[in-house]
C-alpha atoms as a PDB file:
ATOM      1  CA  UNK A   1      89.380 118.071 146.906  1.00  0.00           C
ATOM      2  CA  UNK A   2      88.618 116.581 143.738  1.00  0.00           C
ATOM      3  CA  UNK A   3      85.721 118.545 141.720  1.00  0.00           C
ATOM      4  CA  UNK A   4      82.363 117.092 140.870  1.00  0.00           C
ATOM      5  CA  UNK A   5      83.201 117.044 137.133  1.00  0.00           C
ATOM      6  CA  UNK A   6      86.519 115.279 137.362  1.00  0.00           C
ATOM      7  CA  UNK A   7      84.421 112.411 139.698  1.00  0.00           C
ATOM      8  CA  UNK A   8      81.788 112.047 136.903  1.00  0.00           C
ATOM      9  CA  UNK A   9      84.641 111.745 134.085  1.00  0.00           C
ATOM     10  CA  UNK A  10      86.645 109.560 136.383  1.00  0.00           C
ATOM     11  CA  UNK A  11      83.846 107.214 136.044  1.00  0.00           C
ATOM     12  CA  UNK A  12      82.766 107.570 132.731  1.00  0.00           C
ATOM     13  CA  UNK A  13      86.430 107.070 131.591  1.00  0.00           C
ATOM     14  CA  UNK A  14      86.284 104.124 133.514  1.00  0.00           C
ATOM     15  CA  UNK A  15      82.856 102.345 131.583  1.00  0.00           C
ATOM     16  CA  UNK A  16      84.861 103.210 128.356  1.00  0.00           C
ATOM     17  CA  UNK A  17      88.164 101.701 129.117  1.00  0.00           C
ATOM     18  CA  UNK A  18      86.299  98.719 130.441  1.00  0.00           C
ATOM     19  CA  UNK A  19      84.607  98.126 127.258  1.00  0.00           C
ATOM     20  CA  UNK A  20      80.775  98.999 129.026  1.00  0.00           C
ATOM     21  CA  UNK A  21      81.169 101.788 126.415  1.00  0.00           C
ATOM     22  CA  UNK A  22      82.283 100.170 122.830  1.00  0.00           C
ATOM     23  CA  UNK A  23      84.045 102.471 120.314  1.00  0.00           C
ATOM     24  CA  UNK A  24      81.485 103.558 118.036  1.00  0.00           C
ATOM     25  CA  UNK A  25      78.455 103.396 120.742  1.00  0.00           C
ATOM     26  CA  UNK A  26      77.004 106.461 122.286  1.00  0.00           C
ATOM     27  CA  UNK A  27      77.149 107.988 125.440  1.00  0.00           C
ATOM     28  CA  UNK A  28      73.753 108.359 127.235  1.00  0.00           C
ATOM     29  CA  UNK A  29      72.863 112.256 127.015  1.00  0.00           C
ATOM     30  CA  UNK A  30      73.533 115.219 128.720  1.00  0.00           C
ATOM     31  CA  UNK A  31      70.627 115.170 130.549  1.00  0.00           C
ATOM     32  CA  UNK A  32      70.612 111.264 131.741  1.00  0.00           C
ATOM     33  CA  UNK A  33      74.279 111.417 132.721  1.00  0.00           C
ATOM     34  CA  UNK A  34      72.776 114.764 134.844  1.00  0.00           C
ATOM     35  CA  UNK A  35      70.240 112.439 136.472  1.00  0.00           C
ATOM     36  CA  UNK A  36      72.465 109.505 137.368  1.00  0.00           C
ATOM     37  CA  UNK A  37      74.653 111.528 138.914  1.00  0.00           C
ATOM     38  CA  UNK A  38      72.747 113.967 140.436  1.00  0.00           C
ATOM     39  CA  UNK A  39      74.720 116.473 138.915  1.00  0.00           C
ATOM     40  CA  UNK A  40      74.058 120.128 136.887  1.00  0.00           C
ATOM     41  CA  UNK A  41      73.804 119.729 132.838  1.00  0.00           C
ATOM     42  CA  UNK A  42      76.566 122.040 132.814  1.00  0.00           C
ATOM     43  CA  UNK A  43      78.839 119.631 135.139  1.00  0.00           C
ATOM     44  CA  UNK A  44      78.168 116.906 132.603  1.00  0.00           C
ATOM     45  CA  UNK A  45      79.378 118.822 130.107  1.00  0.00           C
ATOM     46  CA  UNK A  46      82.355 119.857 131.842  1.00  0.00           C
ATOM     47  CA  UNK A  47      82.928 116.067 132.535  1.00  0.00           C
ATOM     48  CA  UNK A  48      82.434 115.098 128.862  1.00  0.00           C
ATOM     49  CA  UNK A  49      84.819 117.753 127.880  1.00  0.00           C
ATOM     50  CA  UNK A  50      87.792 116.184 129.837  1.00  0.00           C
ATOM     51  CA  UNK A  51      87.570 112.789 127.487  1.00  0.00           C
ATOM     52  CA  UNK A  52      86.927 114.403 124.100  1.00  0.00           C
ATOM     53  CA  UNK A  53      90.527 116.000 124.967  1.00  0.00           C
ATOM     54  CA  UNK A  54      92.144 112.537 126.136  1.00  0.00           C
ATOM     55  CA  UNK A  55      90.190 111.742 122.351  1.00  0.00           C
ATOM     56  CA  UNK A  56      87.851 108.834 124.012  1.00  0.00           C
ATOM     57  CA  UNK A  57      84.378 110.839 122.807  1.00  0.00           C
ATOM     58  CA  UNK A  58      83.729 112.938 120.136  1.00  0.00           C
ATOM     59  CA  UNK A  59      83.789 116.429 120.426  1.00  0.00           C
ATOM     60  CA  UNK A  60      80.303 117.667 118.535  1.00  0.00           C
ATOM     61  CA  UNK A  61      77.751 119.847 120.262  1.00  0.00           C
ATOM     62  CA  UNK A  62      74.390 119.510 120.781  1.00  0.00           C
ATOM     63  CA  UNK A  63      74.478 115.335 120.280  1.00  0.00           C
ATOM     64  CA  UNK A  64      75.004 112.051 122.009  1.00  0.00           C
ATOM     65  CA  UNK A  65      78.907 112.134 122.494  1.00  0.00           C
ATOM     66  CA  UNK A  66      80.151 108.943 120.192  1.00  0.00           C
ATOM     67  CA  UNK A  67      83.200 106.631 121.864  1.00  0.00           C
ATOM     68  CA  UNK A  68      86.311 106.977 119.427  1.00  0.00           C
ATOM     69  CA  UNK A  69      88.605 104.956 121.319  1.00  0.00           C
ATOM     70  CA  UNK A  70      90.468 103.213 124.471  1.00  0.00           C
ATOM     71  CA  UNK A  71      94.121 104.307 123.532  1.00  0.00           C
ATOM     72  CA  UNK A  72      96.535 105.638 125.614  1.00  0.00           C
ATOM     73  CA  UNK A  73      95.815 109.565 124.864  1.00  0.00           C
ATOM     74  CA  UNK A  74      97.134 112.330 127.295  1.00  0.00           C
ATOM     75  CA  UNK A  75      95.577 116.101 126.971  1.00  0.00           C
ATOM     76  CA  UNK A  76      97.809 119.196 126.248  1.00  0.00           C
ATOM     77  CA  UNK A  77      94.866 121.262 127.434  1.00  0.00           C
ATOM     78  CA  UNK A  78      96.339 121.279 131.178  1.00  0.00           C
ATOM     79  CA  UNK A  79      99.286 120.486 132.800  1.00  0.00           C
ATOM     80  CA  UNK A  80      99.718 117.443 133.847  1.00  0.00           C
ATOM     81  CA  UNK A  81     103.215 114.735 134.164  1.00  0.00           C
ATOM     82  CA  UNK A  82     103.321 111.616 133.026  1.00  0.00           C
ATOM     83  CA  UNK A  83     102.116 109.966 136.558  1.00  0.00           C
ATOM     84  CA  UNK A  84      99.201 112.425 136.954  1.00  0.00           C
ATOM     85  CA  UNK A  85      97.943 111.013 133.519  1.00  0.00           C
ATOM     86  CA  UNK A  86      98.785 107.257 134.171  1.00  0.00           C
ATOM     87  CA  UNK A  87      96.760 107.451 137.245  1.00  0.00           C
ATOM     88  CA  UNK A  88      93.603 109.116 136.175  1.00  0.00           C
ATOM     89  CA  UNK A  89      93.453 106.761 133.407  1.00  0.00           C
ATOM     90  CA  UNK A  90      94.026 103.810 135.351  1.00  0.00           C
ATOM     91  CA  UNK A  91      96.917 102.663 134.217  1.00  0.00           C
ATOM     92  CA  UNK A  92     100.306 100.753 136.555  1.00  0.00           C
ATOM     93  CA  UNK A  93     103.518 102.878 136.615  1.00  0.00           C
ATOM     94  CA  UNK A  94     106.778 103.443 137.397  1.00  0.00           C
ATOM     95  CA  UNK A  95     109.904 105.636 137.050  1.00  0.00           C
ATOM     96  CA  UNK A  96     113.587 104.661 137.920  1.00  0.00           C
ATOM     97  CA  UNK A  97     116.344 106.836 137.295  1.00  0.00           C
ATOM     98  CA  UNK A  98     119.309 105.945 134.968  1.00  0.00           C
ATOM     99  CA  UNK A  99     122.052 108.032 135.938  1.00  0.00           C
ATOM    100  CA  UNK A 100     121.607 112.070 137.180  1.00  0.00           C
ATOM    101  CA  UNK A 101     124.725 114.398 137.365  1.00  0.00           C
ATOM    102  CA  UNK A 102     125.385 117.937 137.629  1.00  0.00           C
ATOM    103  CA  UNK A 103     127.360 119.716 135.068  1.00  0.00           C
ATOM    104  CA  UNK A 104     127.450 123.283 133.401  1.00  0.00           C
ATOM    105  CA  UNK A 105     124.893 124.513 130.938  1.00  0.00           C
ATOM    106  CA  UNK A 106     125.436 124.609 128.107  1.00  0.00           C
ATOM    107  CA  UNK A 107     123.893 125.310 124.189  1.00  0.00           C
ATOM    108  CA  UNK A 108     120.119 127.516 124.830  1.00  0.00           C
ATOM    109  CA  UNK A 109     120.367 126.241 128.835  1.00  0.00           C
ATOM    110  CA  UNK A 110     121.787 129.498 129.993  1.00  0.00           C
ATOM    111  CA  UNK A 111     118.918 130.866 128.363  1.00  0.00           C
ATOM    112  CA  UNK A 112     116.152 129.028 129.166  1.00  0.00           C
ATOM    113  CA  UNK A 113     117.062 128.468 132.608  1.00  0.00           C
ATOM    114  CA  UNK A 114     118.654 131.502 133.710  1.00  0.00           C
ATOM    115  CA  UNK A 115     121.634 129.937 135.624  1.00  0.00           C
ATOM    116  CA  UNK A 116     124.952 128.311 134.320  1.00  0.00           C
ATOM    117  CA  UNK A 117     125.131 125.310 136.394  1.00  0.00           C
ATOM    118  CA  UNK A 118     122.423 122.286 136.301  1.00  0.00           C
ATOM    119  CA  UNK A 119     121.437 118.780 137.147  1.00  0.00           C
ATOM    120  CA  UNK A 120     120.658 116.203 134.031  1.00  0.00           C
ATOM    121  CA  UNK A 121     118.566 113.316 134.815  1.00  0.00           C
ATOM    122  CA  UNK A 122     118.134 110.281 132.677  1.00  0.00           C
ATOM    123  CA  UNK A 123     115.008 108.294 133.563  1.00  0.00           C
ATOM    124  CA  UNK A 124     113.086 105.880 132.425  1.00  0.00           C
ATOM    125  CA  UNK A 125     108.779 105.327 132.746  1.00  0.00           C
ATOM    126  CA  UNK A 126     106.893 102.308 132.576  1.00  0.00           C
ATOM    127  CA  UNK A 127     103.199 101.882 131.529  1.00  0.00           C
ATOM    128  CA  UNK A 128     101.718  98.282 132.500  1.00  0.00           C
ATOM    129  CA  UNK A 129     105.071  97.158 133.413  1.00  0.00           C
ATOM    130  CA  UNK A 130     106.542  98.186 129.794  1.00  0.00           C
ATOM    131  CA  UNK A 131     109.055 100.581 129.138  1.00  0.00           C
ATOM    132  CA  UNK A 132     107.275 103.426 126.913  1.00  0.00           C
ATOM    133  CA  UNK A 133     109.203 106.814 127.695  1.00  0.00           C
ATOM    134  CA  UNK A 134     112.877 108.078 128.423  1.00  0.00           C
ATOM    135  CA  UNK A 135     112.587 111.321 129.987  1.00  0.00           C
ATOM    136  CA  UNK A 136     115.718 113.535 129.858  1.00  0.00           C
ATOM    137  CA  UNK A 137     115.482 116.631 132.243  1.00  0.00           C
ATOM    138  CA  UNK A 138     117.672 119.098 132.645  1.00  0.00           C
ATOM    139  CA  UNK A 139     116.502 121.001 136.366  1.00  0.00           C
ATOM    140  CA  UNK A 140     117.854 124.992 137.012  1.00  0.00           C
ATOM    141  CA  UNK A 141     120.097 124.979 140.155  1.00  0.00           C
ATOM    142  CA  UNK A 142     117.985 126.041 142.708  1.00  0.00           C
ATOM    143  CA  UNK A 143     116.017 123.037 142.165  1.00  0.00           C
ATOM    144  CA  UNK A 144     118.623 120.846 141.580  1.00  0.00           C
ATOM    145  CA  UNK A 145     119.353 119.877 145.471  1.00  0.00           C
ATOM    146  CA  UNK A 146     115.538 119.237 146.185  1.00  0.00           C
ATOM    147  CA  UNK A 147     115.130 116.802 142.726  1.00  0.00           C
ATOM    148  CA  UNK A 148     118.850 114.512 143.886  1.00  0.00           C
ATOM    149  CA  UNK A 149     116.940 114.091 147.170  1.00  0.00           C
ATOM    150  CA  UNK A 150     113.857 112.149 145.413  1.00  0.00           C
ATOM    151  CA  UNK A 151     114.174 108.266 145.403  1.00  0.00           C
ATOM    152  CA  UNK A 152     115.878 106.541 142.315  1.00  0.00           C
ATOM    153  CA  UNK A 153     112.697 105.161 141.810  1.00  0.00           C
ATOM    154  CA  UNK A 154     110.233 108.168 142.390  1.00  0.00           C
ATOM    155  CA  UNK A 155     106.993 107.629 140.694  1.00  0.00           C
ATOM    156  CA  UNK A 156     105.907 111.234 140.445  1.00  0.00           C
ATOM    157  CA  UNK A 157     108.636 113.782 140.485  1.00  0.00           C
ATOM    158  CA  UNK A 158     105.924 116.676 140.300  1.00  0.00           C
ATOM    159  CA  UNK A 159     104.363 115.565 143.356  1.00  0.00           C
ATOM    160  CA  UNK A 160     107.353 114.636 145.030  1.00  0.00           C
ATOM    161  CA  UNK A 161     108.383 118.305 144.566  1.00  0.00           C
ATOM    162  CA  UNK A 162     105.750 120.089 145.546  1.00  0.00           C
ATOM    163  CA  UNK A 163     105.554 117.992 148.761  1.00  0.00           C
ATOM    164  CA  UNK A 164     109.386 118.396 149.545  1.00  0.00           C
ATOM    165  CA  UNK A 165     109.389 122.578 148.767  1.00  0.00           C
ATOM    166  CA  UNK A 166     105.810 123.704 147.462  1.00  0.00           C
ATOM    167  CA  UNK A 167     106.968 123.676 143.583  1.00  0.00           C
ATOM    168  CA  UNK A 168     104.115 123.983 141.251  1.00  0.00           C
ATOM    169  CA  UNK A 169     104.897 123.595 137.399  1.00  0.00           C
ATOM    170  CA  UNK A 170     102.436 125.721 136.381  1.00  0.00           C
ATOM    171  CA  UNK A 171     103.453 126.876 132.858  1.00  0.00           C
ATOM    172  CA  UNK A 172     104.777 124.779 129.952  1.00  0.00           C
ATOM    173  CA  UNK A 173     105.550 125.311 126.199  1.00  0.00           C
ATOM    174  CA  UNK A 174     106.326 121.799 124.183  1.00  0.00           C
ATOM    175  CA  UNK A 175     107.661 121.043 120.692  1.00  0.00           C
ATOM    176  CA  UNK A 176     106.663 117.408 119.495  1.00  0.00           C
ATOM    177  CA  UNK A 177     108.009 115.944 116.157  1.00  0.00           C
ATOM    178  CA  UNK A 178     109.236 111.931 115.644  1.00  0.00           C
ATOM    179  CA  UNK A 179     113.457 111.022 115.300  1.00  0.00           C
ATOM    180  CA  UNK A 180     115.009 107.656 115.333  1.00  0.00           C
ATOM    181  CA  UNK A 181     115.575 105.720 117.933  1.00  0.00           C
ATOM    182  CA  UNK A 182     119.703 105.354 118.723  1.00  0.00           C
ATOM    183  CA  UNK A 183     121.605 102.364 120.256  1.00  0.00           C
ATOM    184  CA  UNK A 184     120.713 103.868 123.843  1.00  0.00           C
ATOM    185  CA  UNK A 185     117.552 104.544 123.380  1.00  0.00           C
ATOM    186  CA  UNK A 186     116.566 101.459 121.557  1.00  0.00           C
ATOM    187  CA  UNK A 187     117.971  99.544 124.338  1.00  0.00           C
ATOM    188  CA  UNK A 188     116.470 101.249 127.078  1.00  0.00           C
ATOM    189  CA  UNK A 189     112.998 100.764 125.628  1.00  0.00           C
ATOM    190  CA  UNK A 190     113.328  97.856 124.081  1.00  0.00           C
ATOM    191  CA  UNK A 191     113.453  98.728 120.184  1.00  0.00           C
ATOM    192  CA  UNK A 192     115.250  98.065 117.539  1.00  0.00           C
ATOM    193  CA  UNK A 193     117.783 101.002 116.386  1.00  0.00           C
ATOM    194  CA  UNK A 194     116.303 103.674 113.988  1.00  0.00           C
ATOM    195  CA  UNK A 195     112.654 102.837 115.131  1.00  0.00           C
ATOM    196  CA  UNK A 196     110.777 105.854 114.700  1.00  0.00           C
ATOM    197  CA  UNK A 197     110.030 107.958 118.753  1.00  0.00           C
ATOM    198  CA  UNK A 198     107.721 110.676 119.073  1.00  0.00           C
ATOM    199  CA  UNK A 199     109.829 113.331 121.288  1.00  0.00           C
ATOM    200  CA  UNK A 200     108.202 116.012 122.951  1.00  0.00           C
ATOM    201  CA  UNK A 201     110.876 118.602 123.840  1.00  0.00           C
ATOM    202  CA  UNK A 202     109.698 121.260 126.681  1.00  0.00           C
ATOM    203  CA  UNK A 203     109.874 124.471 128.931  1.00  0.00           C
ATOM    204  CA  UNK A 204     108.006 124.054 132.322  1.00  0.00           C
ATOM    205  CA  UNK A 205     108.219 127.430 134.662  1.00  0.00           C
ATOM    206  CA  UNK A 206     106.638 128.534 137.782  1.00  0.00           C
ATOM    207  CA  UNK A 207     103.084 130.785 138.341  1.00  0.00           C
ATOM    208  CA  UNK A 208     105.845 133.157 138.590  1.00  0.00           C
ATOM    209  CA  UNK A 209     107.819 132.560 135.198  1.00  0.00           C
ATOM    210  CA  UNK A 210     110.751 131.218 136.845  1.00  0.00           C
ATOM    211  CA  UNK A 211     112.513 128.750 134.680  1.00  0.00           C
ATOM    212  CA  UNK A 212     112.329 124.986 136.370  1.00  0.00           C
ATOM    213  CA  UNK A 213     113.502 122.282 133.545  1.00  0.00           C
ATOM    214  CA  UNK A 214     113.537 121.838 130.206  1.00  0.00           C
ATOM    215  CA  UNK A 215     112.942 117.702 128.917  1.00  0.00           C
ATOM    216  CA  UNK A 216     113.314 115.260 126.037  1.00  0.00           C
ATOM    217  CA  UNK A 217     110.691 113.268 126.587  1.00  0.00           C
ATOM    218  CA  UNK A 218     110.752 109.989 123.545  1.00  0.00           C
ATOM    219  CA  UNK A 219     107.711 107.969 123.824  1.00  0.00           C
ATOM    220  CA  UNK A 220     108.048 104.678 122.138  1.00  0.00           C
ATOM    221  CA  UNK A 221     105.947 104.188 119.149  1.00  0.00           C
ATOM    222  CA  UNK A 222     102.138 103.137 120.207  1.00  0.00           C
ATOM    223  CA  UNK A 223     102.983 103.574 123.668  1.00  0.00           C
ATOM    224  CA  UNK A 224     100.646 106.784 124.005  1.00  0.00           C
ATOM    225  CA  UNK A 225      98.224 109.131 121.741  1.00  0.00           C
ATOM    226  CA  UNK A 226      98.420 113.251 122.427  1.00  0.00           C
ATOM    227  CA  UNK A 227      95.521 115.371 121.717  1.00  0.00           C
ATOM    228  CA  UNK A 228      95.539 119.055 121.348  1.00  0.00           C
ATOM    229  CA  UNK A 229      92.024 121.111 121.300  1.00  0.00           C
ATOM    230  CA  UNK A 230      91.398 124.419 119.407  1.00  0.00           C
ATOM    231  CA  UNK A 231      88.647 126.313 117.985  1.00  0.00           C
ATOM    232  CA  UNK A 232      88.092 128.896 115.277  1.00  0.00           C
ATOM    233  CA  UNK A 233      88.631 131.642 117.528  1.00  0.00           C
ATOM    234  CA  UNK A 234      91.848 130.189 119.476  1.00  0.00           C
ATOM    235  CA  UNK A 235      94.276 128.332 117.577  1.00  0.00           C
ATOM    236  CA  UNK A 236      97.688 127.358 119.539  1.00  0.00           C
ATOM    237  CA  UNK A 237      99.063 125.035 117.340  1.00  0.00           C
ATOM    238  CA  UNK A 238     101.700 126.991 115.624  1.00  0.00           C
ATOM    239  CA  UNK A 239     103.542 124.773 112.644  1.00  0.00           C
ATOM    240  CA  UNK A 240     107.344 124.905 112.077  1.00  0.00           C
ATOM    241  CA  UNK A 241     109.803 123.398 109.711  1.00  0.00           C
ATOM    242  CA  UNK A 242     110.675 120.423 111.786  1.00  0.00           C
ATOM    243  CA  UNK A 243     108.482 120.499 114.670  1.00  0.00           C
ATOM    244  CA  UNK A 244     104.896 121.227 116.078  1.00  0.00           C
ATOM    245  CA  UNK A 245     104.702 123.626 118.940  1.00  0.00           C
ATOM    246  CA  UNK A 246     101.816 124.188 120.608  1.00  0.00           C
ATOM    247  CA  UNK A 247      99.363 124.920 124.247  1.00  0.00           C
ATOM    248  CA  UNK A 248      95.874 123.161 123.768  1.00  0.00           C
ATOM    249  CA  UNK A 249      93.658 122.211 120.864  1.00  0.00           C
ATOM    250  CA  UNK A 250      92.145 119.113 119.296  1.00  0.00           C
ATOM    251  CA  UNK A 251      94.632 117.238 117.010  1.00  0.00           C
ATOM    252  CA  UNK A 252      95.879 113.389 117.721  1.00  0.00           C
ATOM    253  CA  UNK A 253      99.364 112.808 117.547  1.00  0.00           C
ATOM    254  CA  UNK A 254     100.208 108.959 117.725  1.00  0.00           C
ATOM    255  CA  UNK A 255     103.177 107.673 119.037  1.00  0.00           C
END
């Protein structure tokens, strides 16, 4: 069942990307959005929350919420794949696999995954029809069977997996930092070679801590926006030579 909150911002998120919202206009308050919607103050704010992490409202307390924007931004504050966020924003997509085969692990795969034979998956997504991410996944064995049963053309591998054999990805850590795009690559999404991708490289386990992928995910450049939230008490954005890695906070990262 889909909670109150997640209705309201559904909606709301909805009057922005239509343009009933311009950037730079204000949200009706707290306490009108309440009314319309017949919902608690605190709901509201719950709601509003949800878009100043996809970065489509501003983020200040105590004040109508300001519209920043109608890009494509996806939230590191939950978990979430790529066709969970496409479809709560609204948007067409699609998947299709390139080519999947099993091999041995190899390099930190052993490691991360805790076996020493897995299943690589090439695929890539489609926003509005356009090519905009090549997802590279690398699945631990016992999941491998379940994920070469999915449809070429799957449009929600999370789903599809916790349909097939109850697997939740419930944990994920994610290093994001731009590289060039190669001959592959550029053909596959439709750029020229060396154009800059922002890759986000991650670690998805169970509620458990068992080990169920790691991914290359390159988004092709203004194909999507990430935001990260933090706070001067909780700060999970951790800063390497190289990379980003982070859980939640409020930073935009463009691709």
């Amino acid at each position: 069942m889909v909670a109150r909150y997640e209705r309201i911002a559904d909606e709301l998120r909805g009057e922005i990307l239509s343009g009933a919202h311009p950037v730079g206009s204000q949200l009706p308050s707290e306490a009108e959005l309440a009314e319309r919607h017949g919902a608690a103050r605190g709901t509201v704010r719950q709601a509003i929350a949800v878009l100043a992490a996809e970065g489509l409202v501003g983020s200040r307390q105590g004040a109508r919420r300001i519209v920043l924007g109608r890009a494509r931004s996806q939230s590191f504050a939950e978990l979430h794949s790529f066709a969970q966020w496409a479809r709560a924003n609204g948007y067409r997509y699609g998947g299709q696999v390139i080519e999947q085969r099993r091999r041995a692990a190899r390099g930190t795969e052993p490691a991360r995954l805790g076996c020493a034979q897995v299943l690589e998956v090439l695929r890539v997504r489609t926003l509005e029809g356009e090519p905009v991410l090549l997802e590279r996944t690398v699945y631990a064995d016992w999941v491998a069977g379940a994920v070469e049963g999915l449809p070429a053309d799957c449009e929600s591998v999370t789903e599809a997996l916790y349909a097939s054999i109850g697997l939740v990805f419930a944990y994920g850590e994610h290093l994001i930092d731009a590289v060039p795009a190669g001959a592959r690559d550029a053909r596959l999404l439709g750029v020229r070679r060396g154009s800059p991708l922002l890759r986000q490289r991650r670690t998805t386990t169970t509620y458990e801590g068992r080990p169920v992928e790691t991914s290359d995910d390159r988004y092709r450049a203004g194909s999507v926006a990430f935001s990260i939230r933090n706070s001067i008490g909780a700060n999970p954005l951790v800063r390497q030579a190289g990379d980003l890695r982070f859980g939640a906070g409020e930073h935009m990262f463009e691709s």
